[in-house]
C-alpha atoms as a PDB file:
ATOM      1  CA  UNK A   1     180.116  43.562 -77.321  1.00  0.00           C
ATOM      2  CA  UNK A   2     181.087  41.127 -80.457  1.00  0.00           C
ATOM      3  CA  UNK A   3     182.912  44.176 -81.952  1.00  0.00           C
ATOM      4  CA  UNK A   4     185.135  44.253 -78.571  1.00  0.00           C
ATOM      5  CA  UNK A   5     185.380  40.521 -78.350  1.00  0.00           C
ATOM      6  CA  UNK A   6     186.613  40.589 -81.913  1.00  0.00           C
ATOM      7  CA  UNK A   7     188.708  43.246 -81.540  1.00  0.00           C
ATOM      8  CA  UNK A   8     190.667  41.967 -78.074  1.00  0.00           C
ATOM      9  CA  UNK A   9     191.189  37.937 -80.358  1.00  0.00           C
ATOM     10  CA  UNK A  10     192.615  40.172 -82.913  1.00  0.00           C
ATOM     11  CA  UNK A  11     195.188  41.891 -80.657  1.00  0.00           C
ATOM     12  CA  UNK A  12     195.996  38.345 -78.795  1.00  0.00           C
ATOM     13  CA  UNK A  13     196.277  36.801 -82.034  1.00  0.00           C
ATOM     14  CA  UNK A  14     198.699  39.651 -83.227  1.00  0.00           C
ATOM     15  CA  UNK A  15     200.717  38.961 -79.654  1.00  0.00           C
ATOM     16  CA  UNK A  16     200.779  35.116 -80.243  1.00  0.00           C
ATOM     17  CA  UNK A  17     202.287  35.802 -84.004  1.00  0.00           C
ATOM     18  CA  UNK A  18     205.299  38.289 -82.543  1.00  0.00           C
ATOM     19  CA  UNK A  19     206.153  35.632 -80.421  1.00  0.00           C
ATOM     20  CA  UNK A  20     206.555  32.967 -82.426  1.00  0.00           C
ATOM     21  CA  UNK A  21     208.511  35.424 -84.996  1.00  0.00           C
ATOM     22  CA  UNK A  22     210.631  36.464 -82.458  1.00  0.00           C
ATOM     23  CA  UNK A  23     211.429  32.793 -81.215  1.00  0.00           C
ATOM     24  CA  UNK A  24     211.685  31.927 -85.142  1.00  0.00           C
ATOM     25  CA  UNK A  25     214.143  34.954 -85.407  1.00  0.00           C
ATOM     26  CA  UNK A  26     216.587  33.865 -82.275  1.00  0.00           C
ATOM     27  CA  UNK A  27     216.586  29.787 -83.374  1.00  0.00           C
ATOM     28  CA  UNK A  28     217.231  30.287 -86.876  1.00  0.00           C
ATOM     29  CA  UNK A  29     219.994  33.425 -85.939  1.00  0.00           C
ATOM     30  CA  UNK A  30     223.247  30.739 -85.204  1.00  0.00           C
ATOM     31  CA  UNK A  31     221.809  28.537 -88.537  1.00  0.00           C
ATOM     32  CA  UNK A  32     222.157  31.874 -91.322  1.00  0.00           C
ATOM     33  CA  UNK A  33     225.626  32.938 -88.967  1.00  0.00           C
ATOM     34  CA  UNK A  34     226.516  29.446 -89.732  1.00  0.00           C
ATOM     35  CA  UNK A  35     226.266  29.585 -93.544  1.00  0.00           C
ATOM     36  CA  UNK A  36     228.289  32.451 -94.149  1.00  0.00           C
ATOM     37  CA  UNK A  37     231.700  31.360 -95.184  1.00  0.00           C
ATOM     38  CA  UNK A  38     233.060  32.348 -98.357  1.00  0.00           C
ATOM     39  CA  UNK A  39     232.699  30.831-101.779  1.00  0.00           C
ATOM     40  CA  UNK A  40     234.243  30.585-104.835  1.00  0.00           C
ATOM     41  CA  UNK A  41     232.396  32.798-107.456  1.00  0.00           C
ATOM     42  CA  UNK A  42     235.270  32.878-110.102  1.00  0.00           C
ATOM     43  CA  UNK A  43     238.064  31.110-110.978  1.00  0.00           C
ATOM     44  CA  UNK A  44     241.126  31.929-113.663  1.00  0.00           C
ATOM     45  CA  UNK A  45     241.060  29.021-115.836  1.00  0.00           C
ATOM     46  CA  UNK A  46     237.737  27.924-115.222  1.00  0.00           C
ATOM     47  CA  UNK A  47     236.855  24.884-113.729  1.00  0.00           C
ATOM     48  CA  UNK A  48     236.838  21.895-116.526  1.00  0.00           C
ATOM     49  CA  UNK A  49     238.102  24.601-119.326  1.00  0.00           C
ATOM     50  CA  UNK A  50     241.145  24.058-121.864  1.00  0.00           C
ATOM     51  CA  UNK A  51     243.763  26.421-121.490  1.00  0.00           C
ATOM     52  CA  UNK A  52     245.966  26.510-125.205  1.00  0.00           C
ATOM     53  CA  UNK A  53     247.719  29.940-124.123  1.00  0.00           C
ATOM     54  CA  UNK A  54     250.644  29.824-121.922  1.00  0.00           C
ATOM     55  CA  UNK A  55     249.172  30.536-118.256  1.00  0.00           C
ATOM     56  CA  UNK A  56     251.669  32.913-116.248  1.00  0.00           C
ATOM     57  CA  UNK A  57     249.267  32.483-112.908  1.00  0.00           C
ATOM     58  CA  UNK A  58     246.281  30.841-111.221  1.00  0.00           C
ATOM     59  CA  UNK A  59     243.798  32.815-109.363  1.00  0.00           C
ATOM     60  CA  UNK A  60     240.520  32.582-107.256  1.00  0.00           C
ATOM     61  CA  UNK A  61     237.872  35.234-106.780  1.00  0.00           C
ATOM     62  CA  UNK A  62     235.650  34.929-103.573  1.00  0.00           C
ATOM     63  CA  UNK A  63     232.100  36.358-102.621  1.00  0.00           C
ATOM     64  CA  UNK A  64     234.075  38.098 -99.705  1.00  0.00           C
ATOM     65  CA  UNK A  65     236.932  39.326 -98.345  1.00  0.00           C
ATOM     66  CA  UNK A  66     239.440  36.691 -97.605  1.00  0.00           C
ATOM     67  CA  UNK A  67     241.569  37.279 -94.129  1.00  0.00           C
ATOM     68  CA  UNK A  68     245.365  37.706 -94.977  1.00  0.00           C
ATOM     69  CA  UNK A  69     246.245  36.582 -91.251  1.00  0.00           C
ATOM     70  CA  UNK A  70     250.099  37.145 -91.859  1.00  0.00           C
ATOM     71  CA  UNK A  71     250.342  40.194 -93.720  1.00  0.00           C
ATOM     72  CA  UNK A  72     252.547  38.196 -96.638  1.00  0.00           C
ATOM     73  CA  UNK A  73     249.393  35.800 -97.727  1.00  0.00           C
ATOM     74  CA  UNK A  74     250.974  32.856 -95.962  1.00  0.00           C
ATOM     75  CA  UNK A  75     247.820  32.367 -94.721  1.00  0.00           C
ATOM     76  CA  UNK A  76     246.195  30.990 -98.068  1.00  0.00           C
ATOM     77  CA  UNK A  77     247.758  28.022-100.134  1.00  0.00           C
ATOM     78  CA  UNK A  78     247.016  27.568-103.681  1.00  0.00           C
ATOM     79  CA  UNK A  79     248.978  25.133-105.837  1.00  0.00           C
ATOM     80  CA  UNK A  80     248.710  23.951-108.616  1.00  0.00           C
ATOM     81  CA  UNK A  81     249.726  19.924-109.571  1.00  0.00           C
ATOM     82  CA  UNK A  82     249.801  17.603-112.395  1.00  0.00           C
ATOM     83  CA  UNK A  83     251.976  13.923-112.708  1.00  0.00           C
ATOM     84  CA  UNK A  84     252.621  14.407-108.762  1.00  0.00           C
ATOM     85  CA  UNK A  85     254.449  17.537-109.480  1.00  0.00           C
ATOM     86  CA  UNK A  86     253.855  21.213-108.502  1.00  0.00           C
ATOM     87  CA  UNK A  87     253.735  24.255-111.098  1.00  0.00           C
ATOM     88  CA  UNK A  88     253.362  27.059-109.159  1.00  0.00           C
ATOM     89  CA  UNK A  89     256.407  29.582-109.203  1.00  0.00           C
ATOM     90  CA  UNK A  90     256.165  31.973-105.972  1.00  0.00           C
ATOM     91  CA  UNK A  91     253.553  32.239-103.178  1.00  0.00           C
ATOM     92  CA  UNK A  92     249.833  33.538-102.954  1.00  0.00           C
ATOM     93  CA  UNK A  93     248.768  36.535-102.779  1.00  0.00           C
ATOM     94  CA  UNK A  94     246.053  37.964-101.161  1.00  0.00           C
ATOM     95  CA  UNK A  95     243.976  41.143-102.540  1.00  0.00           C
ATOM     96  CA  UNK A  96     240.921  41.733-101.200  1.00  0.00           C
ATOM     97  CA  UNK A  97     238.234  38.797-102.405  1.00  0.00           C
ATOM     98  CA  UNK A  98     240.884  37.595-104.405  1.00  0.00           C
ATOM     99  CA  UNK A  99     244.105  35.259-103.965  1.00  0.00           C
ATOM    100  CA  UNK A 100     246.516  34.539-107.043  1.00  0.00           C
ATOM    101  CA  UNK A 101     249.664  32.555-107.480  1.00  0.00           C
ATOM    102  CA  UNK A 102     252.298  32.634-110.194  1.00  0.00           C
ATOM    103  CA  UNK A 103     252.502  29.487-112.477  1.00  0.00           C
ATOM    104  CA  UNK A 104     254.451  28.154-115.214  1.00  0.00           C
ATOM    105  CA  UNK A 105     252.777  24.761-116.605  1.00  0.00           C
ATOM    106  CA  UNK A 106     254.475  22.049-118.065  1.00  0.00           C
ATOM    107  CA  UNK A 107     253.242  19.334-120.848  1.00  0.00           C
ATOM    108  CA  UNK A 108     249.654  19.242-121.834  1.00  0.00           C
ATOM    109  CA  UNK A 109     247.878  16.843-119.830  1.00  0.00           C
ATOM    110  CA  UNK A 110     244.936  17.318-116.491  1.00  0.00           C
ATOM    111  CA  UNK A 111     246.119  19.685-113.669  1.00  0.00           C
ATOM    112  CA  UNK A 112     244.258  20.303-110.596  1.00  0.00           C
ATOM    113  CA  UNK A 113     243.999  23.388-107.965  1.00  0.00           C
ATOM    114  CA  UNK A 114     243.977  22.630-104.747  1.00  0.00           C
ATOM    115  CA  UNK A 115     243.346  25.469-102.170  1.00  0.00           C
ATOM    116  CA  UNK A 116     242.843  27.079 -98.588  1.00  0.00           C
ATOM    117  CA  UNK A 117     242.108  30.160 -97.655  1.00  0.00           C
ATOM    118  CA  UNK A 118     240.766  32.054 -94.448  1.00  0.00           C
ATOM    119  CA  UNK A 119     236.697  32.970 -94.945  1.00  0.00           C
ATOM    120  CA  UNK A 120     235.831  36.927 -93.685  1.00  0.00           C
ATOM    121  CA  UNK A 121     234.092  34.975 -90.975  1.00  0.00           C
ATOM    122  CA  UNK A 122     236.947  33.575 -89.432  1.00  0.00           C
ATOM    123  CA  UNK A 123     236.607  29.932 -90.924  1.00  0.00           C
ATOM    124  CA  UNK A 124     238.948  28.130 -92.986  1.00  0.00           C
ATOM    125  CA  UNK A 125     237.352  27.045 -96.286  1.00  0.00           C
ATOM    126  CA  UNK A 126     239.269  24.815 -98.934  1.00  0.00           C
ATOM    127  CA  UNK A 127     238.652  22.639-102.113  1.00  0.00           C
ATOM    128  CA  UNK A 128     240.467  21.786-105.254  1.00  0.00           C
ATOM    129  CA  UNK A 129     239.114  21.976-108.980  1.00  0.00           C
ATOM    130  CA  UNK A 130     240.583  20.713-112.252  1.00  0.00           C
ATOM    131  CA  UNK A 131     240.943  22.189-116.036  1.00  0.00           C
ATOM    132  CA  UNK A 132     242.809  20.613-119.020  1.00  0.00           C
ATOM    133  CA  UNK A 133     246.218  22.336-120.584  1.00  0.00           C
ATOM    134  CA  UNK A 134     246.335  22.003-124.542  1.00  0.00           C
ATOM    135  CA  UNK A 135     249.526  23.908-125.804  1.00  0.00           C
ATOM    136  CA  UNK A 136     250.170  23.988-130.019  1.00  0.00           C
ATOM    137  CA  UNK A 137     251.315  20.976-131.292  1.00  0.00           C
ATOM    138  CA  UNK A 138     255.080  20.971-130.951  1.00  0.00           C
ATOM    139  CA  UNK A 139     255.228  23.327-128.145  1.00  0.00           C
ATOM    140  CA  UNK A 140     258.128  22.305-125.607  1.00  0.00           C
ATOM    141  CA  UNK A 141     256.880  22.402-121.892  1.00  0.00           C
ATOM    142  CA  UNK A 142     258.039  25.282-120.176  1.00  0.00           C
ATOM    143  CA  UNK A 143     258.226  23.756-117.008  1.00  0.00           C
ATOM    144  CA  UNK A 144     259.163  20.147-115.337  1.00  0.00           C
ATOM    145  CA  UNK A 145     257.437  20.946-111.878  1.00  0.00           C
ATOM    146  CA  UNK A 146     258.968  20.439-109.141  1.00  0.00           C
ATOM    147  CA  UNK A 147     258.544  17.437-106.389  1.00  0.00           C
ATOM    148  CA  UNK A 148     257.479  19.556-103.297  1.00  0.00           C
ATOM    149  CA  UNK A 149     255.079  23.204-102.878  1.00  0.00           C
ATOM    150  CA  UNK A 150     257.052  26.272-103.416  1.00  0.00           C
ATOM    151  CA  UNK A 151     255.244  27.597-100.696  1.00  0.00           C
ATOM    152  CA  UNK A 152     254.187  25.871 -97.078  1.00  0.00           C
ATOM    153  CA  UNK A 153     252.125  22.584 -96.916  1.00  0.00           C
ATOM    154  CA  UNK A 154     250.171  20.472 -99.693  1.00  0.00           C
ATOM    155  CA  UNK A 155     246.442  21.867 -99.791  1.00  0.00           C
ATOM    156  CA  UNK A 156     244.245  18.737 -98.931  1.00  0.00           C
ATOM    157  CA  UNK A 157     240.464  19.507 -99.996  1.00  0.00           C
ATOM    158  CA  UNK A 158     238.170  18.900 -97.357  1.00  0.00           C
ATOM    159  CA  UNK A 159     237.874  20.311 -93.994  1.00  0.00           C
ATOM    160  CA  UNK A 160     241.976  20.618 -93.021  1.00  0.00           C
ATOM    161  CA  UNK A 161     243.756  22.764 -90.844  1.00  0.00           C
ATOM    162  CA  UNK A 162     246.464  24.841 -91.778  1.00  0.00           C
ATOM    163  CA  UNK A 163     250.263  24.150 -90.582  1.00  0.00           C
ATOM    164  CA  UNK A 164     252.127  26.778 -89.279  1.00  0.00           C
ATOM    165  CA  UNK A 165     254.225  27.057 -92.183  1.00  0.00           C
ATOM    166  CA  UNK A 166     250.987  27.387 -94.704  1.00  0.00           C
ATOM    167  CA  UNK A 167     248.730  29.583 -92.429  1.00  0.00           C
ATOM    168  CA  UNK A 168     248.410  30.887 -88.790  1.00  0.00           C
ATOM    169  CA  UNK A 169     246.090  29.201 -86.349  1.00  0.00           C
ATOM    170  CA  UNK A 170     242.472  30.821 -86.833  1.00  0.00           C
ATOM    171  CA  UNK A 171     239.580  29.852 -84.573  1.00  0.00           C
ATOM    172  CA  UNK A 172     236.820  27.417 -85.767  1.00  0.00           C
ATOM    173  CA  UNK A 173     235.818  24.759 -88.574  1.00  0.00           C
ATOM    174  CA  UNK A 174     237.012  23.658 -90.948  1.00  0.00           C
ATOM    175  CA  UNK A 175     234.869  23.948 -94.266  1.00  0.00           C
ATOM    176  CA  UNK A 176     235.249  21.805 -97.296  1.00  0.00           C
ATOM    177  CA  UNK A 177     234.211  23.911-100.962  1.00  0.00           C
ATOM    178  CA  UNK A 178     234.006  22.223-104.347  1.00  0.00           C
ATOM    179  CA  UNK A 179     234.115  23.404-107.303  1.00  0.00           C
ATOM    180  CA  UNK A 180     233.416  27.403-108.468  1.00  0.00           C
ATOM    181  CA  UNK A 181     230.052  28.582-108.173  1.00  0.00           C
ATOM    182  CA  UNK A 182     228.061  31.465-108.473  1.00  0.00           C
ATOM    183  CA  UNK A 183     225.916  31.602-105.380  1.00  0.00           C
ATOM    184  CA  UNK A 184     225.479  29.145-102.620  1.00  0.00           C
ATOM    185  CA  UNK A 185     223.900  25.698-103.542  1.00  0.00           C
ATOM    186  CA  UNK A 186     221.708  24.038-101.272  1.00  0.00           C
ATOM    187  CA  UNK A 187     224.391  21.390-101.239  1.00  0.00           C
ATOM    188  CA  UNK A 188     227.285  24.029 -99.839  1.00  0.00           C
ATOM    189  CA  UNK A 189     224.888  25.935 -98.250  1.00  0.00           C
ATOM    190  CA  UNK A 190     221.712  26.012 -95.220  1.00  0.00           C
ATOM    191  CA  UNK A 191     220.889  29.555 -96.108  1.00  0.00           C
ATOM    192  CA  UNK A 192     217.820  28.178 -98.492  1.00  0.00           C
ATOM    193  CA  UNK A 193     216.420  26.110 -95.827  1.00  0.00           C
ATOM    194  CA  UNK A 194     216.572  28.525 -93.185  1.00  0.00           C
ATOM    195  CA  UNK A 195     214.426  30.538 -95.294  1.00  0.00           C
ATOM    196  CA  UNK A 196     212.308  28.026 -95.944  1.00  0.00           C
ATOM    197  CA  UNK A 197     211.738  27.216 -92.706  1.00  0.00           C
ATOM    198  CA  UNK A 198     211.250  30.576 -91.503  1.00  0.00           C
ATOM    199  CA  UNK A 199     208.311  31.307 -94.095  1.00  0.00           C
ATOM    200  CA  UNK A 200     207.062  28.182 -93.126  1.00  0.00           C
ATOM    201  CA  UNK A 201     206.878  29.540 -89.521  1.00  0.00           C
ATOM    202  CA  UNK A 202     205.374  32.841 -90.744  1.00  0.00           C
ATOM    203  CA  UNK A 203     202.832  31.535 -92.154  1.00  0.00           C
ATOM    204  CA  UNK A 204     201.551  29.179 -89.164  1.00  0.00           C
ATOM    205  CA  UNK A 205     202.172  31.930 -87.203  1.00  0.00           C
ATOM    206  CA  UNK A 206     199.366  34.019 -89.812  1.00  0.00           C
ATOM    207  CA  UNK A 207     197.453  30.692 -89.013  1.00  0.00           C
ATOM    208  CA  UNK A 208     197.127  30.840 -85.745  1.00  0.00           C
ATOM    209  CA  UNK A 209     195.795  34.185 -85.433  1.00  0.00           C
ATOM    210  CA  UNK A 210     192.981  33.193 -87.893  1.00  0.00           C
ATOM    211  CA  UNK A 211     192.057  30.238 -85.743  1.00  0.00           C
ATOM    212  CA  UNK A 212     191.685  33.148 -82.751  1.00  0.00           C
ATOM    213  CA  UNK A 213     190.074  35.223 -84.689  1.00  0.00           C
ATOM    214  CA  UNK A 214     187.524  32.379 -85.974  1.00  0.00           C
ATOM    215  CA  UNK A 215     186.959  30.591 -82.465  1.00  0.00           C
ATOM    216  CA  UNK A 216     186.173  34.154 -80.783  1.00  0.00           C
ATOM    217  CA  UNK A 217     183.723  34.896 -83.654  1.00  0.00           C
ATOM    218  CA  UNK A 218     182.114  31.456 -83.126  1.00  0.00           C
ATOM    219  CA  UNK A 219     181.550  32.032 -79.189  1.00  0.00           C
ATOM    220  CA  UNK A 220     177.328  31.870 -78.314  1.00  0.00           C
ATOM    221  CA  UNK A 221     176.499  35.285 -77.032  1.00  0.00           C
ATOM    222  CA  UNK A 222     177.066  35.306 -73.426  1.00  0.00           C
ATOM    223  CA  UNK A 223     174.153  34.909 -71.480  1.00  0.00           C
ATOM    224  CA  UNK A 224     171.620  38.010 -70.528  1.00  0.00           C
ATOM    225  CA  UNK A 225     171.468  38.575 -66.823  1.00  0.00           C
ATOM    226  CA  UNK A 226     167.499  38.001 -65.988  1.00  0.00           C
ATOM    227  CA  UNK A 227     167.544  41.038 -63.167  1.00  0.00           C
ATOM    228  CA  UNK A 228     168.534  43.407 -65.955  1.00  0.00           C
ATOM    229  CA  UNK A 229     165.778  42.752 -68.060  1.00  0.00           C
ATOM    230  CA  UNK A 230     163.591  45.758 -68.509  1.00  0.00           C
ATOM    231  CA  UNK A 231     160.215  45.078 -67.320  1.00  0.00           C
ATOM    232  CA  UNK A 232     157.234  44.481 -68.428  1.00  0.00           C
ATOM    233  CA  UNK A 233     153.962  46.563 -68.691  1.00  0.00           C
ATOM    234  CA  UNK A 234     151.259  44.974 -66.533  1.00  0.00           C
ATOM    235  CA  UNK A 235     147.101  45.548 -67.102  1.00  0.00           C
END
């Protein structure tokens, strides 16, 4: 009877645990959807390098494929700006993960990316980064810039919508990226908290059927029915 006793805990124990998983499963579902916008995983100059070389274009590399919504990667904006003025020579282009723009810099001094571009989820992510241009001593720039974008709207980091000019309308946020990385920070990211708290779930979940399993163990036997006693011998 305490083998079956055990045995039926065990199996409700087992139920309880596939519930909670499954409930676990369907709350945390929208949270992991949510996280899945692209990010920068390399970027051509780095962020923060020194570029002495003349640089004849600027381009991003993404974890995934980013959405070329107009077929002529009008749907991306990546310029490139230092002084108030814009070095970038053409418009983006979009191949795959990655989206490049021609450039011709000017003087040596700080110049800053800004871009946008359309995550594989739907989303528009953006952010800008910086790196330092050191040409040989004596070089002449090869560029003065010019005052406005060769192509559509200035980027703005920070959740922005495009303009119609810079990128067609695409449903959903907004998403704000800084500077390259090579996975997912818990800063840019949920994804490491949703898996925290679905171990942490798990393993209350494992919990609970122990506690089953321990209370039916600890049940007193049930009591013997006096009528089915065997009885006795008598003198």
């Amino acid at each position: 009877m305490r083998i079956l006793d055990d045995s039926a805990a065990l199996r409700r124990g087992i139920a309880t645990a596939g519930v909670v998983l499954v409930a676990a499963a369907l709350a945390l579902a929208p949270t992991a959807a949510a996280s899945a916008h692209d990010y920068l995983v390399e970027t051509s100059p780095a962020s923060g390098a020194t570029q002495t070389e003349p640089l004849t274009q600027v381009s991003l590399t993404f974890n995934d494929r980013v959405l070329d919504l107009t077929g002529d990667g009008k749907s991306a904006i990546l310029q490139v700006t230092s002084g108030g003025r814009y070095f970038e020579t053409g418009c983006p282009t979009i191949l795959d993960r990655s989206v490049t723009v021609p450039v011709t810099l000017g003087a040596a001094g700080t110049y800053t990316v800004d871009w946008q571009a359309v995550s594989a989820d739907g989303h528009t992510v953006s952010g800008s980064y910086g790196f330092e241009y050191k040409p040989a001593s004596g070089s002449a720039p090869a560029s003065t810039g010019s005052a406005s974008p060769t192509c559509g709207a200035k980027a703005t980091p920070g959740p922005a919508e495009a303009t119609p000019e810079a990128a067609a309308p695409t449903p959903g946020e907004s998403v704000s990226t800084s500077a390259p990385v090579s996975a997912p920070s818990s800063g840019d990211s949920g994804l490491p908290l949703v898996i925290g708290i679905g171990i942490a779930i798990v393993v209350l979940a494992l919990i609970g059927v122990l506690i089953v399993i321990l209370t039916a163990r600890r049940k007193p036997p049930a009591p013997q029915d006096p009528t089915s006693q065997a009885p006795t011998s008598q003198d």
